[in-house]
Structures are given as structure tokens and as C-alpha cells.
Protein backbone atom coordinates (compact mmCIF):
# COMPACT_ATOMS: atom_id res chain seq x y z
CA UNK A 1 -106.83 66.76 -110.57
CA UNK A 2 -106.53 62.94 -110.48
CA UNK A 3 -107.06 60.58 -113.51
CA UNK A 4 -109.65 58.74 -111.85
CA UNK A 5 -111.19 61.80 -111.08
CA UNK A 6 -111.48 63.33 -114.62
CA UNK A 7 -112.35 60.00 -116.20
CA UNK A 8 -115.14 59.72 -113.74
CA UNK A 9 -116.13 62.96 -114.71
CA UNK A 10 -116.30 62.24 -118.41
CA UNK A 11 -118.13 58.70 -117.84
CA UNK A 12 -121.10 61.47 -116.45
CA UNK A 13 -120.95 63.76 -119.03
CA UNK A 14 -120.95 60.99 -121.55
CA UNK A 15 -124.08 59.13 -119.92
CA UNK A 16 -125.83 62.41 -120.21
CA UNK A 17 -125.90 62.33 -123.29
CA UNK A 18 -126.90 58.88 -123.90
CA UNK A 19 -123.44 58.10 -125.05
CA UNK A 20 -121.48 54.46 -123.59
CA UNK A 21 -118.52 55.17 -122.49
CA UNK A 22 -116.80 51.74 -122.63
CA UNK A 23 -113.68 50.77 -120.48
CA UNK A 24 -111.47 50.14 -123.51
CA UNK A 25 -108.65 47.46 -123.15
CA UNK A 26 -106.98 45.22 -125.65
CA UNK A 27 -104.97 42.25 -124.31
CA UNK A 28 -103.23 41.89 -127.33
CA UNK A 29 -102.15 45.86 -127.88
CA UNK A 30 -100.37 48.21 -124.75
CA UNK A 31 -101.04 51.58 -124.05
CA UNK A 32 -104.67 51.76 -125.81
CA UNK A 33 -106.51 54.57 -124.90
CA UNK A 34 -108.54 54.67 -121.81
CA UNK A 35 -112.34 54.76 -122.86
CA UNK A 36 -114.19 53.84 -125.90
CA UNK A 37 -116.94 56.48 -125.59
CA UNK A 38 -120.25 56.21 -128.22
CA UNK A 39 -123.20 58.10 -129.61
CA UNK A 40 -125.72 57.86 -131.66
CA UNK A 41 -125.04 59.15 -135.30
CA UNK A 42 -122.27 57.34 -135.72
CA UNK A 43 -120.18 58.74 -133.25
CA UNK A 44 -117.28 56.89 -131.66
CA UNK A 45 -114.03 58.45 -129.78
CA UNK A 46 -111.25 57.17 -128.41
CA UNK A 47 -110.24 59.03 -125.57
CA UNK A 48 -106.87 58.76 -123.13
CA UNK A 49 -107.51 60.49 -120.15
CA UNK A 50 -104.58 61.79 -117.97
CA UNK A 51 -104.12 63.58 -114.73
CA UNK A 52 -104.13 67.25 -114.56
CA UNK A 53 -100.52 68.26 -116.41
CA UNK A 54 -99.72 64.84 -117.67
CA UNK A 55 -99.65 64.32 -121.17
CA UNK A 56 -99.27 60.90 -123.00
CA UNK A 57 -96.60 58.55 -123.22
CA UNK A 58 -94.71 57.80 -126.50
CA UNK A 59 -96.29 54.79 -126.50
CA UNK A 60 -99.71 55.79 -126.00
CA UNK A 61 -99.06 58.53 -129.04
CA UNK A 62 -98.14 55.70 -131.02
CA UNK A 63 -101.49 54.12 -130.21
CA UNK A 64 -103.20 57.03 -130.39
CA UNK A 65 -101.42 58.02 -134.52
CA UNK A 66 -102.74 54.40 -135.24
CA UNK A 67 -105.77 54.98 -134.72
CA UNK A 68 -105.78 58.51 -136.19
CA UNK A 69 -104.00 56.60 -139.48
CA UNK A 70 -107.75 54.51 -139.74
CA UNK A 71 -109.58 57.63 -139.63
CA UNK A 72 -110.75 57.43 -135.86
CA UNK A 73 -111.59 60.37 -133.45
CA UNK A 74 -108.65 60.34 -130.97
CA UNK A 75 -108.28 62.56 -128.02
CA UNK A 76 -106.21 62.80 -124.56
CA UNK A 77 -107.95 65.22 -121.84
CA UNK A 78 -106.40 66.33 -118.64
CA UNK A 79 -108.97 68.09 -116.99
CA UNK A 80 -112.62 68.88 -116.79
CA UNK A 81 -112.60 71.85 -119.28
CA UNK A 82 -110.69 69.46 -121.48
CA UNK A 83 -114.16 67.02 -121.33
CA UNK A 84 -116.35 69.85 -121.54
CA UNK A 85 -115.07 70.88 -124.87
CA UNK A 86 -115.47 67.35 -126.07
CA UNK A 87 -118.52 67.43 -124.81
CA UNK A 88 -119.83 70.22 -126.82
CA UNK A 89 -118.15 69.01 -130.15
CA UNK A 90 -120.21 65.88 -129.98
CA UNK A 91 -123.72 67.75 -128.72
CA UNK A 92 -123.00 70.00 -131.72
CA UNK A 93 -122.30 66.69 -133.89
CA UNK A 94 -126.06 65.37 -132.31
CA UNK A 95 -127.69 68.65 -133.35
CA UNK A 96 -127.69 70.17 -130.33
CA UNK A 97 -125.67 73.30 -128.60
CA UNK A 98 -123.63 75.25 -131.61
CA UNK A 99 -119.50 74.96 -131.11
């Protein structure tokens, strides 16, 4: 599947559940992830979305461990089972569906 296929795909699943999935960019810092996606509660993630079998570059892990290093939610997803289980993390986390 395409990136801008899955990322589409999350921006949905996010709306639905009143979450604001952000186009994240930094000019000042490459390879940031893709979307800044958050809820109520509290609840921010970064998330790096990739096309179906890619995985991400070093530079994007690097990104990614700095983030990780301030205590942030970080994930990369590949595919639309890989948003779906983020999906139910978070409507657990807003005390909905159990994990």
C-alpha cells in the first residue's frame, strides 16, 4: 500500500475520534515524523508513516529515539492494521474499547 494511502487512512481514523492529526514539519530539524496526531486526555503521538514494507530511515530513528529520550509516544506504521492497533491503544487510553 502507498504512504499517502495509509496516512490518509490514519488522518480518518484519527478524526473519528475527535483526535487532530497535524501535518508535522520542523524547518529547523530533518526527518521528523510525519503527523502530530492529538486527543483529549492528554494524548499526543508522533507517528512516521511508511509504505507497506518500508521501515524508517536511520535518520528518521534518530528523530524518532529523540523524541522517545523526552518521554514522547513515537510510532512508525506501514499499513492499515498497523493504524488500527494504534487506534485501539488510544480508544482504550479515552475509556473506550478494552486492548
Amino acid at each position: 500500500m502507498r504512504e499517502r494511502d495509509i496516512e490518509q487512512y490514519l488522518i480518518n481514523e484519527v478524526k473519528k475520534l475527535g483526535g487532530i492529526p497535524y501535518k508535522f514539519k520542523s524547518p529547523q530539524r530533518r526527518s521528523v515524523p510525519d503527523r502530530l496526531c492529538i486527543f483529549n486526555k492528554k494524548i499526543t503521538i508522533f507517528v512516521e508513516v511508511k509504505a507497506t514494507g518500508k521501515v524508517p530511515t536511520e535518520a528518521q530513528l534518530r528523530e524518532m529515539e529523540r523524541l522517545v529520550d523526552k518521554e514522547q509516544w513515537v510510532v512508525y506504521v506501514n499499513s492499515e492494521s498497523g493504524v488500527d492497533r494504534i487506534i485501539k491503544k488510544i480508544k482504550f487510553m479515552l475509556g473506550g474499547d478494552e486492548v
